[in-house]
N, C-alpha and C. Protein backbone atom coordinates (compact mmCIF):
# COMPACT_ATOMS: atom_id res chain seq x y z
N UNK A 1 -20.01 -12.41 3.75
CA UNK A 1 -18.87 -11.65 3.33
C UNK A 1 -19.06 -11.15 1.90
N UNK A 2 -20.02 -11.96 1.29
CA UNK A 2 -20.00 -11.63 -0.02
C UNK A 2 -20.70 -10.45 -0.30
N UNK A 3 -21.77 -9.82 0.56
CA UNK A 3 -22.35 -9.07 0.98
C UNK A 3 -21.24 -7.75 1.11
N UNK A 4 -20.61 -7.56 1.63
CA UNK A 4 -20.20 -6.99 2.20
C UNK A 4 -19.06 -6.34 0.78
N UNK A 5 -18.84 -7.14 0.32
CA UNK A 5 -17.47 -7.05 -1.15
C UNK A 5 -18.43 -6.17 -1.93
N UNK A 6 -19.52 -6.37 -1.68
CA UNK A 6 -20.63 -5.55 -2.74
C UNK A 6 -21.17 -4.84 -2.61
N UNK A 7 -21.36 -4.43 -1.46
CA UNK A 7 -21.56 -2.90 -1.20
C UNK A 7 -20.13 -2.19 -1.29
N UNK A 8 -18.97 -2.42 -0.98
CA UNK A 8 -18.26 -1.95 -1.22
C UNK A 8 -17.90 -1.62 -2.47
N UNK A 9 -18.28 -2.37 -3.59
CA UNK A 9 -18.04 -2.55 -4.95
C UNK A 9 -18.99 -0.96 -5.66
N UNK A 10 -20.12 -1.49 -4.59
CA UNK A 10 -20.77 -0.23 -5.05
C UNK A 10 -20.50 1.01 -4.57
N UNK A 11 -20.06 1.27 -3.27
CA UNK A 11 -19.40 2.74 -2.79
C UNK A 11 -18.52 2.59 -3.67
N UNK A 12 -17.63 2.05 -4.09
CA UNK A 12 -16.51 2.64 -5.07
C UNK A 12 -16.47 3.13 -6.38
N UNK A 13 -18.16 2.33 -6.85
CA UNK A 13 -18.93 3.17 -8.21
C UNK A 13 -19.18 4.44 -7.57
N UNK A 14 -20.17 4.37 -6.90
CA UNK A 14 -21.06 5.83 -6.60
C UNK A 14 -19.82 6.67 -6.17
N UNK A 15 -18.99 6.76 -6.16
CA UNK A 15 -17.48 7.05 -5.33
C UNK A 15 -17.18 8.04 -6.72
N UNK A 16 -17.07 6.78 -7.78
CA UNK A 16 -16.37 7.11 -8.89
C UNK A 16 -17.08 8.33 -9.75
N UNK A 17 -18.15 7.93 -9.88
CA UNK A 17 -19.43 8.69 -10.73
C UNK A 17 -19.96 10.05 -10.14
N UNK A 18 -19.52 10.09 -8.74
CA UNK A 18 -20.19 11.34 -8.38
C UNK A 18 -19.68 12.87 -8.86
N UNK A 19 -20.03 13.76 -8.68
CA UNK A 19 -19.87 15.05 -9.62
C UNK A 19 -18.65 15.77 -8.66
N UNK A 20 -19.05 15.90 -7.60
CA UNK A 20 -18.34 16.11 -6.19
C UNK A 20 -17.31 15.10 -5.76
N UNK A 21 -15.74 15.70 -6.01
CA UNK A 21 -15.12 14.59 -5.36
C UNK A 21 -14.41 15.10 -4.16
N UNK A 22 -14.90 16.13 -3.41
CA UNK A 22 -14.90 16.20 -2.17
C UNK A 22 -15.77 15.55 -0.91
N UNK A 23 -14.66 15.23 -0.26
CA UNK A 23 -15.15 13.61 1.04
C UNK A 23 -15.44 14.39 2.29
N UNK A 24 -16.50 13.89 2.24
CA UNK A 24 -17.66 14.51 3.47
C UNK A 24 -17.12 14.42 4.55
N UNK A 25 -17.02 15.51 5.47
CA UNK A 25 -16.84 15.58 6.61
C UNK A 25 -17.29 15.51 7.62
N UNK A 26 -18.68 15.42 7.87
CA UNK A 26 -19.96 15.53 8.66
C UNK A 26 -19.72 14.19 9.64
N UNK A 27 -19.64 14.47 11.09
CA UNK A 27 -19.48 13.46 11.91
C UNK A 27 -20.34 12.25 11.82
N UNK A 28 -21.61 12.43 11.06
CA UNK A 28 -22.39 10.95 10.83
C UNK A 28 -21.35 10.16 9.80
N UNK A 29 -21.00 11.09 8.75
CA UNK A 29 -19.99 10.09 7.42
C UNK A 29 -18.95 9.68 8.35
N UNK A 30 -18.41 10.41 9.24
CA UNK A 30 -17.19 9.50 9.85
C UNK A 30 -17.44 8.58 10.68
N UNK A 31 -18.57 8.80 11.31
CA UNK A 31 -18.70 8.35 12.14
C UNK A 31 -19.39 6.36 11.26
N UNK A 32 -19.85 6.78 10.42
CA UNK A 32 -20.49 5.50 9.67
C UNK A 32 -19.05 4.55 8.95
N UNK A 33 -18.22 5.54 8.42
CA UNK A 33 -17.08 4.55 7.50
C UNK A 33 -16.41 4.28 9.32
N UNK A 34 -15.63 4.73 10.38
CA UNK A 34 -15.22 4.13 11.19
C UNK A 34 -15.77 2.74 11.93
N UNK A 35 -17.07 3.16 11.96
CA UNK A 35 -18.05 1.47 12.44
C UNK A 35 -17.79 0.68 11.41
N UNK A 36 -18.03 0.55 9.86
CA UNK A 36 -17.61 -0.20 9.11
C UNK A 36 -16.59 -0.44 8.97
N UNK A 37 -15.36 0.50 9.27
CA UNK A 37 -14.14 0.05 8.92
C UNK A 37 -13.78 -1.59 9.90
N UNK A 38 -14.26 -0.98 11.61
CA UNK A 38 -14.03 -1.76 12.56
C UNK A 38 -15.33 -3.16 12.52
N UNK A 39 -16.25 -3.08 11.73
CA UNK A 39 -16.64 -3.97 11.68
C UNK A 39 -16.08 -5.40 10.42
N UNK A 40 -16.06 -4.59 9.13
CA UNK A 40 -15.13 -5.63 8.21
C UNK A 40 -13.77 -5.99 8.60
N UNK A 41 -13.37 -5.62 9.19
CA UNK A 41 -11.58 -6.09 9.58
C UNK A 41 -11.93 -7.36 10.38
N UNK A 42 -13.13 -7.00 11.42
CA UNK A 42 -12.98 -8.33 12.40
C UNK A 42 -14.06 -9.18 11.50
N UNK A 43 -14.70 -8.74 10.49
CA UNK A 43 -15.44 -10.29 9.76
C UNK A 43 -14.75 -10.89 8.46
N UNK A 44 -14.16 -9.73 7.94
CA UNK A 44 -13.21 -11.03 6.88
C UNK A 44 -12.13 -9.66 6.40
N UNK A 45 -11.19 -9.20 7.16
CA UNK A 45 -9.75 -8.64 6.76
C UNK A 45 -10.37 -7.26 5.33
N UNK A 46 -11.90 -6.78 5.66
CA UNK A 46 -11.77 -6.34 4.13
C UNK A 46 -12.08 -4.64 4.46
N UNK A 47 -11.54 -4.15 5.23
CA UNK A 47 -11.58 -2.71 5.72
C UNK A 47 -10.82 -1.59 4.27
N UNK A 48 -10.14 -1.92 3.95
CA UNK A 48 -9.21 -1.15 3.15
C UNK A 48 -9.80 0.39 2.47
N UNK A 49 -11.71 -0.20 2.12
CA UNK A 49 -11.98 0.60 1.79
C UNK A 49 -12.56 1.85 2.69
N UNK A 50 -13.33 1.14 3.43
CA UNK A 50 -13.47 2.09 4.65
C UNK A 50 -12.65 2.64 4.84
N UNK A 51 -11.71 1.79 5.79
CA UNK A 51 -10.82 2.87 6.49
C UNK A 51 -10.04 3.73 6.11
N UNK A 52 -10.00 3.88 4.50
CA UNK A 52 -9.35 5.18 3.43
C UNK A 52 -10.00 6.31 3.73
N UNK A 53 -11.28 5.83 3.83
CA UNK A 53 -12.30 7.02 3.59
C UNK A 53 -12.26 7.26 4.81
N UNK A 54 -12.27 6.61 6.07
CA UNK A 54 -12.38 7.05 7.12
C UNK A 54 -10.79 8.36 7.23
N UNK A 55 -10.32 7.47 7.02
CA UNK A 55 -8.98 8.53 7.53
C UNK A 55 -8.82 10.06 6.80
N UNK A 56 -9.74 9.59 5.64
CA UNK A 56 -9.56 10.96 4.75
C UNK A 56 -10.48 11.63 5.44
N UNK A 57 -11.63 11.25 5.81
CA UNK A 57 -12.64 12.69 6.36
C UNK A 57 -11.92 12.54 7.42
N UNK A 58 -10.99 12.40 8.23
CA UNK A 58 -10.30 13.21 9.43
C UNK A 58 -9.24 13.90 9.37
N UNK A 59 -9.22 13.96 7.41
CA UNK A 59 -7.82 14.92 7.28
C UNK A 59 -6.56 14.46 7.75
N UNK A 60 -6.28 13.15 8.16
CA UNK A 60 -4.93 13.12 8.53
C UNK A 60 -3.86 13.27 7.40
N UNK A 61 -3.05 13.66 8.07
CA UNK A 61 -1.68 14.39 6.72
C UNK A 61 -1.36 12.95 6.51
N UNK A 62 -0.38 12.68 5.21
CA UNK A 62 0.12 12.00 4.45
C UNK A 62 1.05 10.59 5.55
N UNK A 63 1.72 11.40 6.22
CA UNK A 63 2.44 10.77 6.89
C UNK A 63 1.77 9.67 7.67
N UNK A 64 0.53 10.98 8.75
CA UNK A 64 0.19 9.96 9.93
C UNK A 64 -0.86 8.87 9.26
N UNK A 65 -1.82 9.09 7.75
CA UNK A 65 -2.48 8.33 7.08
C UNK A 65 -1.92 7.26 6.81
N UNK A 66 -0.77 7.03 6.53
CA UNK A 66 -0.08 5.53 5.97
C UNK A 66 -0.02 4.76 7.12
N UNK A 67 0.95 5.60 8.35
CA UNK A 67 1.19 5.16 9.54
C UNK A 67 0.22 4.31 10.25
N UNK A 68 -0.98 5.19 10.13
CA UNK A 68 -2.45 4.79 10.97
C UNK A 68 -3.06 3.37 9.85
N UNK A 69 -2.84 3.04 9.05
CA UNK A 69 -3.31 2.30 8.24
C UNK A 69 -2.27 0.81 8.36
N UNK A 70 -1.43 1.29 8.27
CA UNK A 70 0.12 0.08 8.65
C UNK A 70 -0.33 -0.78 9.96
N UNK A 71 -0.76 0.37 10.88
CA UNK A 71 -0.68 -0.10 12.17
C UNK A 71 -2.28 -0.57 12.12
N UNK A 72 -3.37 -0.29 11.85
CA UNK A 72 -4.82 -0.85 11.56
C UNK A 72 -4.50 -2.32 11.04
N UNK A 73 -3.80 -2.59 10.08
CA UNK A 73 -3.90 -3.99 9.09
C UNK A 73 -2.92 -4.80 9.87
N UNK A 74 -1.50 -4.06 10.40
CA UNK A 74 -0.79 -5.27 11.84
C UNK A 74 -1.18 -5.67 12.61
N UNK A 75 -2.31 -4.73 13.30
CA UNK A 75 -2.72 -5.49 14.60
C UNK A 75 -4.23 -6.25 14.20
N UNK A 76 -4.86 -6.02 13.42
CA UNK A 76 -6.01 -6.93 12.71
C UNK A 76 -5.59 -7.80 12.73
N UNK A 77 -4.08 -8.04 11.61
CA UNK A 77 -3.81 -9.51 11.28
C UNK A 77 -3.07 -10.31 12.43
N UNK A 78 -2.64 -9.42 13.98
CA UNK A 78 -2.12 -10.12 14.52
C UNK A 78 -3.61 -10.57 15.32
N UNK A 79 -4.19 -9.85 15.73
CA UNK A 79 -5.37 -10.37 16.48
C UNK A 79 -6.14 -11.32 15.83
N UNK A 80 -6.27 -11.41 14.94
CA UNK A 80 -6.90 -12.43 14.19
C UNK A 80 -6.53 -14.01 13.90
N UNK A 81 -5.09 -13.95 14.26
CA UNK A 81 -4.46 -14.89 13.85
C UNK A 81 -4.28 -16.12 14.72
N UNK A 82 -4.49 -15.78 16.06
CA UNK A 82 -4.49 -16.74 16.96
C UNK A 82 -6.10 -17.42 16.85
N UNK A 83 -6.95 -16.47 16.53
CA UNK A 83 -8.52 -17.43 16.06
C UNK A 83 -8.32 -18.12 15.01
N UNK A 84 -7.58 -17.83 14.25
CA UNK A 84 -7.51 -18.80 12.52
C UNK A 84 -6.81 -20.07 13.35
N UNK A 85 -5.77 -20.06 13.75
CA UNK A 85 -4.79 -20.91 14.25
C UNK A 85 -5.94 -22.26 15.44
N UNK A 86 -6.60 -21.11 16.20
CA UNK A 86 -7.26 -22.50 17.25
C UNK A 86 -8.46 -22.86 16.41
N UNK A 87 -8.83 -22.41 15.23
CA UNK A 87 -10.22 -22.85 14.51
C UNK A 87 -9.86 -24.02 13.52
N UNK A 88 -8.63 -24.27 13.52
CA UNK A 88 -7.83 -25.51 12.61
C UNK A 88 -7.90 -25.05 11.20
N UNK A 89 -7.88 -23.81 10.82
CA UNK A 89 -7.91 -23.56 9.61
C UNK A 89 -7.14 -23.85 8.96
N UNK A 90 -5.55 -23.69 9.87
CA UNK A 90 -3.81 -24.05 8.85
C UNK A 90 -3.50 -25.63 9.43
N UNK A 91 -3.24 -26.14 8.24
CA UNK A 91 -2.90 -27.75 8.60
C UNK A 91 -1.73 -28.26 8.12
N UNK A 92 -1.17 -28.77 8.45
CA UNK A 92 0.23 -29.63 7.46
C UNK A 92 0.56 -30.16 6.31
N UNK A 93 -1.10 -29.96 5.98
CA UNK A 93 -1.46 -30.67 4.46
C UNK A 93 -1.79 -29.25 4.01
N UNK A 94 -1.91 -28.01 4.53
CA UNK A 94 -2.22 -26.95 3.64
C UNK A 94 -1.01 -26.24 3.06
N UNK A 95 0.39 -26.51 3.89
CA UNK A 95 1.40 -25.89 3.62
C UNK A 95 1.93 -26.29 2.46
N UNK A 96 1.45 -27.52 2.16
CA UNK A 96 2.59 -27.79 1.02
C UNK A 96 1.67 -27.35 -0.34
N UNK A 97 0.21 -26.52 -0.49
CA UNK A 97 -0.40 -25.88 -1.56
C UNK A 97 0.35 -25.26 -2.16
């Protein structure tokens, strides 16, 4: 996972620094931030950045962008949650942290 925080760390330099801050449209770029988006959500909740970028090279307007993002991070965290739950991650002794 830590892997993963750091490449991201670094798309968000090379992000920052580039001369061009128009977001590529080319079906390989979407097609690459959507596999990543759907791959970090199901290995540790950390899509946020992807899937910005994803949604931006598909142009979605303002509205359906939030919408589509609301509904990406609800159903992640609901699908996810029944694996945290049978993997004994939450305990009776963790609640009272």
């Amino acid at each position: 996972m830590a892997v993963i925080v750091l490449i991201t760390v670094g798309i968000m330099f090379w992000w920052d620094y580039r001369k061009s801050k128009n977001i590529p449209t080319h079906w390989s770029f979407i097609s690459t931030m959507g596999l990543s988006a759907g791959f970090t959500t199901m290995v540790g909740n950390l899509a946020g950045a992807f899937s910005n970028l994803y949604f931006l090279a598909m142009r979605l307007p303002k509205v359906h962008f939030i919408g589509t993002a609301a509904w990406l991070f609800s159903s992640s965290t609901s699908l996810n949650s029944p694996s945290t739950y049978l993997s004994g991650a939450p305990s009776p002794k963790g609640l009272f942290i």
